[in-house]
Protein backbone atom coordinates (compact mmCIF):
# COMPACT_ATOMS: atom_id res chain seq x y z
CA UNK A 1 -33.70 -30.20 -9.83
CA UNK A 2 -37.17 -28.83 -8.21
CA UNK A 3 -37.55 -29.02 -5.06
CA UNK A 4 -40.47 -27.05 -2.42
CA UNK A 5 -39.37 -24.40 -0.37
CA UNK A 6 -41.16 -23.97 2.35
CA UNK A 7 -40.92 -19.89 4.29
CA UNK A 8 -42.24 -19.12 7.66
CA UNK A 9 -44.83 -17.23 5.80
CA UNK A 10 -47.52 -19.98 5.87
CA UNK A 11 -49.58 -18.42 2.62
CA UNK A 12 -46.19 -18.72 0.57
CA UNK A 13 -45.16 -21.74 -0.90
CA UNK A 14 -42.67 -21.16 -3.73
CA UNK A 15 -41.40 -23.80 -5.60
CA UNK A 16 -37.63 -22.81 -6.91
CA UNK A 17 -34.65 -24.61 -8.72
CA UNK A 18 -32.06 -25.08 -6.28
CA UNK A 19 -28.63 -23.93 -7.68
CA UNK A 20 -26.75 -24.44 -4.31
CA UNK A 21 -27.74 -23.82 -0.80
CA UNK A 22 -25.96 -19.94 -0.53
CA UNK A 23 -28.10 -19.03 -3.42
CA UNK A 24 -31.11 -20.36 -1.76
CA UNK A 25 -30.19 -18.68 1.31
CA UNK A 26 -29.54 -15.36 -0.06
CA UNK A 27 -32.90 -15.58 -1.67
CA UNK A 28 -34.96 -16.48 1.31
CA UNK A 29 -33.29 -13.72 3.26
CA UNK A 30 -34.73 -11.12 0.86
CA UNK A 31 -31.83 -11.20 -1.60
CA UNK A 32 -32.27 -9.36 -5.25
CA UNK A 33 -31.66 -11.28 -8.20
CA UNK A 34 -28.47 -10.54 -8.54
CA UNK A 35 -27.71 -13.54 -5.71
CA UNK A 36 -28.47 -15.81 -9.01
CA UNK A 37 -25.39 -14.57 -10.77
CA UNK A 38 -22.35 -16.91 -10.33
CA UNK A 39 -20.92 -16.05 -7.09
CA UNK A 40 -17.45 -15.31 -6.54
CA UNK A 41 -14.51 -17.05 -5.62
CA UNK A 42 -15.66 -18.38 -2.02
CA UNK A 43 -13.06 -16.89 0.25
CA UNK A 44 -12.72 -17.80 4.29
CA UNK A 45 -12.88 -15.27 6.90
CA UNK A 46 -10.45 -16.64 8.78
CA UNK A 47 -6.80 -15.72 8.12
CA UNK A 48 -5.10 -18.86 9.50
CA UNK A 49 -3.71 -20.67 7.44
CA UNK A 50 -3.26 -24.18 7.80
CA UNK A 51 0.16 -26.25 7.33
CA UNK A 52 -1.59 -28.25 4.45
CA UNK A 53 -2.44 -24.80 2.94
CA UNK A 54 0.60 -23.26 3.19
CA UNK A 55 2.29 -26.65 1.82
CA UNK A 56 -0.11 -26.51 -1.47
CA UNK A 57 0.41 -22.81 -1.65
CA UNK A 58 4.38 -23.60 -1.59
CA UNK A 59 4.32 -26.41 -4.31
CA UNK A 60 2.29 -24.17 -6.08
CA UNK A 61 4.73 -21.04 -5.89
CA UNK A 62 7.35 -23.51 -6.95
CA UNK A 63 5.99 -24.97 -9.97
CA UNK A 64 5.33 -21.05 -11.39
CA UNK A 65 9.53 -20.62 -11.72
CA UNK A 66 11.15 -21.39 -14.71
CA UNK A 67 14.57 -21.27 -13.29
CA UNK A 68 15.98 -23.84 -11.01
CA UNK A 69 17.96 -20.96 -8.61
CA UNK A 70 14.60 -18.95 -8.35
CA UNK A 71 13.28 -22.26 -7.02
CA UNK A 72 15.69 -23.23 -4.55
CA UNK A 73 15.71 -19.57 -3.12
CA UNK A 74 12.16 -19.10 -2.88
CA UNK A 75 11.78 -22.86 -1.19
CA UNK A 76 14.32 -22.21 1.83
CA UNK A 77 12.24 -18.86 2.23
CA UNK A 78 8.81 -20.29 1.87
CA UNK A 79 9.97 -23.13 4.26
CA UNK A 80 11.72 -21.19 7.14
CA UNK A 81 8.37 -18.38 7.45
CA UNK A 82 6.36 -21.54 7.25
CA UNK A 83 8.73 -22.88 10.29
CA UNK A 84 8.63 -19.37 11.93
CA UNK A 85 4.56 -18.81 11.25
CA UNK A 86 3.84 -22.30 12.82
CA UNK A 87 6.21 -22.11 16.04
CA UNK A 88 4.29 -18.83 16.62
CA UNK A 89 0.64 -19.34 18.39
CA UNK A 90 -2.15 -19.09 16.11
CA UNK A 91 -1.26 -15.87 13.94
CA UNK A 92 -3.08 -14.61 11.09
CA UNK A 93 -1.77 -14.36 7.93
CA UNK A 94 -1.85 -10.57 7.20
CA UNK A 95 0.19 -7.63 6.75
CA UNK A 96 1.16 -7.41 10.62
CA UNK A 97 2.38 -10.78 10.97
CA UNK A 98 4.59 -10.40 7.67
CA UNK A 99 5.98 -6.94 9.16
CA UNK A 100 6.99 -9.01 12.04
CA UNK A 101 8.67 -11.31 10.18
CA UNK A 102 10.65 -8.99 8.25
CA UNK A 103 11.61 -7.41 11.76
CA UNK A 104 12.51 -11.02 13.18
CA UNK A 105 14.82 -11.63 9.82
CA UNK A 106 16.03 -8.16 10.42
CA UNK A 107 17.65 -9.10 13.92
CA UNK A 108 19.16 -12.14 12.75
CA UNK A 109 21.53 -9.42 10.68
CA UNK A 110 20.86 -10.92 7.33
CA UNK A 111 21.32 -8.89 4.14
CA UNK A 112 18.88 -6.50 2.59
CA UNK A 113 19.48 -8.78 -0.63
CA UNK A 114 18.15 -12.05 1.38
CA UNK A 115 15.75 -9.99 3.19
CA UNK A 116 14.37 -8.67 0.22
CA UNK A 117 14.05 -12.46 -1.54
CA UNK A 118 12.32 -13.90 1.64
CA UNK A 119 9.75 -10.98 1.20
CA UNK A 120 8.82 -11.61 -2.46
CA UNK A 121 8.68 -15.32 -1.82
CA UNK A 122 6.36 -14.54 0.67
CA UNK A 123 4.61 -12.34 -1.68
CA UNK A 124 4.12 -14.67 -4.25
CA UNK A 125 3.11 -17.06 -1.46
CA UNK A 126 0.16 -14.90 -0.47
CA UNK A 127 -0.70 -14.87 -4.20
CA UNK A 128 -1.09 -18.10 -4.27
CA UNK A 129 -3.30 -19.00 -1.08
CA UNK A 130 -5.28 -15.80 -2.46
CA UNK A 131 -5.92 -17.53 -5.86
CA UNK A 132 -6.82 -21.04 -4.19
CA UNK A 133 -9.10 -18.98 -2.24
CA UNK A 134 -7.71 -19.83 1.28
CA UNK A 135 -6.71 -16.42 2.05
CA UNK A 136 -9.04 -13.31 1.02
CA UNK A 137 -7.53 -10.84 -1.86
CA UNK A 138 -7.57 -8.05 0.83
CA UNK A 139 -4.85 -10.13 3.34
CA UNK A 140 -2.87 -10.81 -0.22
CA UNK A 141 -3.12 -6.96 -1.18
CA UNK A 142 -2.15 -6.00 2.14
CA UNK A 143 1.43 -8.79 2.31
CA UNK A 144 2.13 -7.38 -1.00
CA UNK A 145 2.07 -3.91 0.21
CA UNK A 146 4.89 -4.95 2.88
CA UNK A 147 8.24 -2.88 2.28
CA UNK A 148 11.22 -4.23 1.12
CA UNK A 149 14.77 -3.65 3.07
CA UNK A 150 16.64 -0.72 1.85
CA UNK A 151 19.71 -1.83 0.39
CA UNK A 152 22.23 0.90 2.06
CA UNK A 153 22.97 -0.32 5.23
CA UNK A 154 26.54 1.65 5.67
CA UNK A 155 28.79 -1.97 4.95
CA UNK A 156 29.70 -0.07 1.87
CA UNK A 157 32.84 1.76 2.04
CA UNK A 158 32.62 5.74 0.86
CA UNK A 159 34.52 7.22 -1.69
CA UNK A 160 37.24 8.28 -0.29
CA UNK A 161 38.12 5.64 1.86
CA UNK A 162 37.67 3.52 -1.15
CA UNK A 163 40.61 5.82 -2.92
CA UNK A 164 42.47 5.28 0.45
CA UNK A 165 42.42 1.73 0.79
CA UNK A 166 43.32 1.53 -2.67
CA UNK A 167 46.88 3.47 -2.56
């Protein structure tokens, strides 16, 4: 559709097809012409992440596992950050708030091995918002960059005592 487009310039009257409003704005603010290539996936500058999000995000997660274990796992872990995220005021979802997360799972004295499984569901969770465009690829680059638990935490018995115990 044509429409007229009038600038402040008085003497300049330009008549141009309207793709969509950004593209018209990015034009009249002196834009080149590469603002009339398709734009990229529109991503919001704001970290927080609704519970409606996160819920789609979730389902979404869950429908990607094949196997019916995976699912269960990654579901309690998906739902108890979601629980944790929203009793905490307002926070971003980034990096920070996942290293604090992984600290708060850490007091509870969990294992590394259920440690580790709440990370990568969280992982896969900021995949997913990522992809529906809810949180931007640099938040999701920067979860995914979160360590892991090491899986030596010194409940293991050494060798010795091991040959020990065993006489």
């Amino acid at each position: 559709m044509i429409k007229d487009v009038h600038i402040k310039n008085p003497t300049l009257l330009i008549c141009v097809e309207l793709f969509t409003h950004t593209k018209l704005r990015r034009w009249l603010k002196g834009a080149t012409s590469n603002a009339f290539r398709k734009p990229a996936r529109i991503c919001r500058s704001s970290a927080t992440l609704t519970i409606t999000e996160l819920e789609q995000s979730k389902a979404a997660v869950l429908n990607s596992l094949a196997s019916q274990h995976s699912r269960r796992g990654y579901e309690y872990a998906i739902e108890r950050f979601i629980a944790w995220y929203c009793a905490e005021p307002r926070l971003t979802f980034n990096r920070s708030v996942v290293v604090k997360y992984r600290s708060f799972l850490e007091r509870l004295s969990l294992s590394a091995a259920t440690i580790n499984l709440h990370l990568s569901a969280i992982r896969r969770l900021a995949d997913e918002s990522a992809e529906s465009g809810w949180l931007s690829p640099e938040h999701a680059i920067g979860i995914r960059r979160v360590k892991g638990v090491s899986g030596s935490d010194g409940k293991w018995a050494t060798g010795s005592l091991a040959i020990r115990l065993k006489s």
